[in-house]
C-alpha atoms as a PDB file:
ATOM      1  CA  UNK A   1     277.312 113.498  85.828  1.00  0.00           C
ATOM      2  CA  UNK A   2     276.606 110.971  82.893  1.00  0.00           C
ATOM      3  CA  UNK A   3     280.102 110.618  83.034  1.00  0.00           C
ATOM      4  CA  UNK A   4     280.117 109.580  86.807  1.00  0.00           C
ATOM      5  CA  UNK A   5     277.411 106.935  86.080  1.00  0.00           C
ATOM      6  CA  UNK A   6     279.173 105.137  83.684  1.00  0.00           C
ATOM      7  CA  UNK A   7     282.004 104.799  85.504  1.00  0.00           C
ATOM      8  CA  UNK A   8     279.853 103.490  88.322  1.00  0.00           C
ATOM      9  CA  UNK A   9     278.717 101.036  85.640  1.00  0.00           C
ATOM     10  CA  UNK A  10     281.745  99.948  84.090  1.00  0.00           C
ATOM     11  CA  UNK A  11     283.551  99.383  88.101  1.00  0.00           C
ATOM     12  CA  UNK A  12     280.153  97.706  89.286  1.00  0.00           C
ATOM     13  CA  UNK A  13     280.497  95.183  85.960  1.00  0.00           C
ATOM     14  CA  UNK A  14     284.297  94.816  86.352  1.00  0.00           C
ATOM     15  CA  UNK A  15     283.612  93.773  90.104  1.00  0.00           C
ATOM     16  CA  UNK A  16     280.894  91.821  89.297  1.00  0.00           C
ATOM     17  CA  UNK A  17     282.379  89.789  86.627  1.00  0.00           C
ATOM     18  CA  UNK A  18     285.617  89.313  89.193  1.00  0.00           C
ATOM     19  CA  UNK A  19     283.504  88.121  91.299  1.00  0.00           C
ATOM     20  CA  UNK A  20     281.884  85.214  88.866  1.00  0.00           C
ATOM     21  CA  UNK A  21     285.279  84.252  87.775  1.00  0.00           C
ATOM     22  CA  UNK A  22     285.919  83.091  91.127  1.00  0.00           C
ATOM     23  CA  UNK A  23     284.999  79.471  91.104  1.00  0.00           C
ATOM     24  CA  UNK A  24     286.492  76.582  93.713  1.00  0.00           C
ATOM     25  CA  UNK A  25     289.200  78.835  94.574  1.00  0.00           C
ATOM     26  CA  UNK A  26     290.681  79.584  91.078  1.00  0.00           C
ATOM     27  CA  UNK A  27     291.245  82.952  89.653  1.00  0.00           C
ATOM     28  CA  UNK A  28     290.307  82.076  85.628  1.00  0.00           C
ATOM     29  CA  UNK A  29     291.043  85.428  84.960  1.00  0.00           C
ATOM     30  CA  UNK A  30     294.412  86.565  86.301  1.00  0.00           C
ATOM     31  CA  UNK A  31     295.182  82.310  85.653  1.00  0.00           C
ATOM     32  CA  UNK A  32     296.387  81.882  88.869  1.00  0.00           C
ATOM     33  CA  UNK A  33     296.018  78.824  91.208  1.00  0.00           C
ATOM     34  CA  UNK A  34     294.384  80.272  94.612  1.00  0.00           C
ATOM     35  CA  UNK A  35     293.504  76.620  95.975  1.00  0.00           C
ATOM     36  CA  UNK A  36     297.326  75.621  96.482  1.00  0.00           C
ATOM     37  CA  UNK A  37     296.656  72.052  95.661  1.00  0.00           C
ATOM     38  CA  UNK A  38     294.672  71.894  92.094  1.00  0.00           C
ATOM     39  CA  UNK A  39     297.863  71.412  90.235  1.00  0.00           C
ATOM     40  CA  UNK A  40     300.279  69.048  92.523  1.00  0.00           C
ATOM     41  CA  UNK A  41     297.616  66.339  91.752  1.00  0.00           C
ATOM     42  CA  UNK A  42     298.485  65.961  87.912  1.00  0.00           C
ATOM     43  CA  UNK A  43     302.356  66.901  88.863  1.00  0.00           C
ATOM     44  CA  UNK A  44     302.605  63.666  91.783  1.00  0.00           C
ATOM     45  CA  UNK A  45     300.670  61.563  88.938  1.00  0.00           C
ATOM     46  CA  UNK A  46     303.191  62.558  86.517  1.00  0.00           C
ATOM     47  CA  UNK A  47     305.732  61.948  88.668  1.00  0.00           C
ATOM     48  CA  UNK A  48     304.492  58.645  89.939  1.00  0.00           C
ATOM     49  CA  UNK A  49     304.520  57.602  86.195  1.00  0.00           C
ATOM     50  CA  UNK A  50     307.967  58.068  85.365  1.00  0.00           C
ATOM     51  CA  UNK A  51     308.769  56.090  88.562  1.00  0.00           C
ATOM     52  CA  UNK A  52     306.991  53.482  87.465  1.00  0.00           C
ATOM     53  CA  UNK A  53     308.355  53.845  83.820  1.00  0.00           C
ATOM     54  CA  UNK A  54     311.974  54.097  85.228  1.00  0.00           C
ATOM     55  CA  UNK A  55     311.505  51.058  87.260  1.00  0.00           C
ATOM     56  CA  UNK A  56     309.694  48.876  84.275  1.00  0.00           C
ATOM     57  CA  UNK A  57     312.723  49.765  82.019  1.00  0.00           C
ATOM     58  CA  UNK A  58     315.557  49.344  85.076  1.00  0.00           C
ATOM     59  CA  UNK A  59     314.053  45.848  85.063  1.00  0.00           C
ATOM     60  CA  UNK A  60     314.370  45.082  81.178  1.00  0.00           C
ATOM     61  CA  UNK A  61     317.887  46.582  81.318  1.00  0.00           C
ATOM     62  CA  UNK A  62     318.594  43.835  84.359  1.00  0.00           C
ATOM     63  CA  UNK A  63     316.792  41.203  81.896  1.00  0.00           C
ATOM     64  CA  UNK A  64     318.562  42.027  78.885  1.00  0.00           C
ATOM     65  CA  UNK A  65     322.104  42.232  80.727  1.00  0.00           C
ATOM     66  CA  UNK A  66     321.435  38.977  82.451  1.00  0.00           C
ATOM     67  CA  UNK A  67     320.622  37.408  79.225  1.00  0.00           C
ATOM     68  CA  UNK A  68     323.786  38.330  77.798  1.00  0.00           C
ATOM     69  CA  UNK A  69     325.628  37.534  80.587  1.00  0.00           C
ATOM     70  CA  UNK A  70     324.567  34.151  80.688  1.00  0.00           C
ATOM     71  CA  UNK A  71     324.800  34.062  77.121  1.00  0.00           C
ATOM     72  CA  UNK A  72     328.629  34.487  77.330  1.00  0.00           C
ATOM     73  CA  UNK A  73     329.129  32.106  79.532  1.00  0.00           C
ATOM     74  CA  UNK A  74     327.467  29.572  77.209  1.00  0.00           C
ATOM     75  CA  UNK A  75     329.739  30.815  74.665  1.00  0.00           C
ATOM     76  CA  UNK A  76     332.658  29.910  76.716  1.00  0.00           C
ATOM     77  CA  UNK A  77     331.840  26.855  77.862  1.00  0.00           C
ATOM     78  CA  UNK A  78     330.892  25.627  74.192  1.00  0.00           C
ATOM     79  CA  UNK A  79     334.336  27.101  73.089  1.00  0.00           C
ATOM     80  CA  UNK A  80     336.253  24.932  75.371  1.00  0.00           C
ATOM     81  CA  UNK A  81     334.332  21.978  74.042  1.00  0.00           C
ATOM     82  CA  UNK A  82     335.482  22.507  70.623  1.00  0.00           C
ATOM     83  CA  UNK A  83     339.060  23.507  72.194  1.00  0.00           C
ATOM     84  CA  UNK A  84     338.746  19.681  73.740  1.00  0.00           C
ATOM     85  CA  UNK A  85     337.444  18.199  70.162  1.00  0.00           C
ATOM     86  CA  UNK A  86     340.012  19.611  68.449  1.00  0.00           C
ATOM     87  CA  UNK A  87     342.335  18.042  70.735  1.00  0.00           C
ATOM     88  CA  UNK A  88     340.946  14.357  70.323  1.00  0.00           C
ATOM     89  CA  UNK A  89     340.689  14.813  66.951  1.00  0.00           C
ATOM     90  CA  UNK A  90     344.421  15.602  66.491  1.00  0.00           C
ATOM     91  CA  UNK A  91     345.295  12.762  68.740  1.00  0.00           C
ATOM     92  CA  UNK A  92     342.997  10.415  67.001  1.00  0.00           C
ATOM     93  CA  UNK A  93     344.707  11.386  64.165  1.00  0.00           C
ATOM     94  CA  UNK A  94     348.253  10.659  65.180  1.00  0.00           C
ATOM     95  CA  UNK A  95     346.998   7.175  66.463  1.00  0.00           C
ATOM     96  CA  UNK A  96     345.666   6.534  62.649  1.00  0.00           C
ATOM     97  CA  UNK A  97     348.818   7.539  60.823  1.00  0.00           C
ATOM     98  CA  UNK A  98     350.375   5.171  63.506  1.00  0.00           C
ATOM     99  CA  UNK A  99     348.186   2.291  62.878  1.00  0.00           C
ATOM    100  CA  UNK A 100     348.906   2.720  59.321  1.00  0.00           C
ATOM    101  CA  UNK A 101     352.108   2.906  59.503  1.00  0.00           C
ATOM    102  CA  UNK A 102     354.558  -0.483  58.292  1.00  0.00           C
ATOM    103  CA  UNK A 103     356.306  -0.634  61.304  1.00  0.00           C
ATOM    104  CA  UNK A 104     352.708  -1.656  62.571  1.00  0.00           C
ATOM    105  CA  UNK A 105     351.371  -3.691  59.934  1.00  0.00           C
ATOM    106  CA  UNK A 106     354.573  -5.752  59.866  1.00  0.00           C
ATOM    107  CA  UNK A 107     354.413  -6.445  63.687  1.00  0.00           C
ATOM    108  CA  UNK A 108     350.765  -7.256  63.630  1.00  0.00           C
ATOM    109  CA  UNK A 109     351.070  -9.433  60.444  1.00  0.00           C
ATOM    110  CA  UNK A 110     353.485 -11.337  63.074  1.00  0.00           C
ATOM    111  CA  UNK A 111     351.199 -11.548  65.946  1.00  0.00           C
ATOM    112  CA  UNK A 112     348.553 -13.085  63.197  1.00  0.00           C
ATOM    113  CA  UNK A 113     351.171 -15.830  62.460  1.00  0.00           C
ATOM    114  CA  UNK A 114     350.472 -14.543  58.967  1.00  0.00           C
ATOM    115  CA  UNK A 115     353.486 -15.386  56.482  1.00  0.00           C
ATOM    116  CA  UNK A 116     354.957 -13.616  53.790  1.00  0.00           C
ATOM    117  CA  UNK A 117     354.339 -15.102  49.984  1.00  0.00           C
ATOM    118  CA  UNK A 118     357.104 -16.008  48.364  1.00  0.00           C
ATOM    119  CA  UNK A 119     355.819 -17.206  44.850  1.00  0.00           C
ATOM    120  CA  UNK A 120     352.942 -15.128  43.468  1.00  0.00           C
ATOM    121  CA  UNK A 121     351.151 -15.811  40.341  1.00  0.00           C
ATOM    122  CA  UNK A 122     348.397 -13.718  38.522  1.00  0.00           C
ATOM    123  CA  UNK A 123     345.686 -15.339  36.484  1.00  0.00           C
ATOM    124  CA  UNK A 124     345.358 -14.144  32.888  1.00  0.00           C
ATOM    125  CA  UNK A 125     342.447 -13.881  31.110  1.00  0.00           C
ATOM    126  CA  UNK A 126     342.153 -13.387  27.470  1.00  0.00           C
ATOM    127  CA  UNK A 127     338.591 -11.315  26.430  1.00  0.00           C
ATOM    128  CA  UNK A 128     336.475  -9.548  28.409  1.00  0.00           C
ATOM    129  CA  UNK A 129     335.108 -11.072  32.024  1.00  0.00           C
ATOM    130  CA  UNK A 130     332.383 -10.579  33.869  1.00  0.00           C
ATOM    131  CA  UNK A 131     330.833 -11.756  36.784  1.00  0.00           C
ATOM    132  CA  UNK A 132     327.074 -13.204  37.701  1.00  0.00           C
END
């Protein structure tokens, strides 16, 4: 009989400390979720994160490959300006070597009425000269 009344005690403590682990619907000692809804809160908050992560960095990827969009472009654009310097300068160039040339000089020293020296003379100096 002693035997009988301890198991009486032992299932009356095992159903009475079942019964206290039963709090709000959650079994804390089996682990389970009885209350259905406990856990989708921190799983939709989660979730609603990364949305809002994956949209934040969708919009610096946008930025960034806007940036370097535009960036090429200004690239281009400045490369056909030097494309066009390079041109003018090579042109001016050619016009210089013409304007130097004798064939030029000669008929400009015509248009100038300028004539040609026939008699030149240098001016000798003995010693050293120096000007004030």
């Amino acid at each position: 009989m002693n035997r009988v009344l301890s198991n009486k005690r032992l299932y009356s403590a095992s159903v009475s400390t079942a019964s206290k682990t039963r709090v709000f619907g959650t079994d804390f000692a089996v682990g389970k979720n009885t209350a259905g809804h406990a856990g989708k809160t921190s799983l939709s908050v989660g979730i609603i994160f990364l949305i809002i992560v994956t949209i934040f960095l969708g919009g610096i990827y946008l930025f960034q490959v806007n940036k370097v969009a535009t960036q090429g472009i200004d690239m281009r654009e400045a490369e056909n300006k030097i494309q066009e310097f390079d041109k003018e300068n090579k042109q001016l160039k050619i016009k210089e070597i013409e304007l130097k040339s004798m064939y030029n000089i000669e008929k400009t020293m015509e248009n100038l009425n300028l004539v040609n020296s026939d008699n030149v003379s240098y001016v000798e100096m003995d010693g050293p000269v120096a000007m004030r």
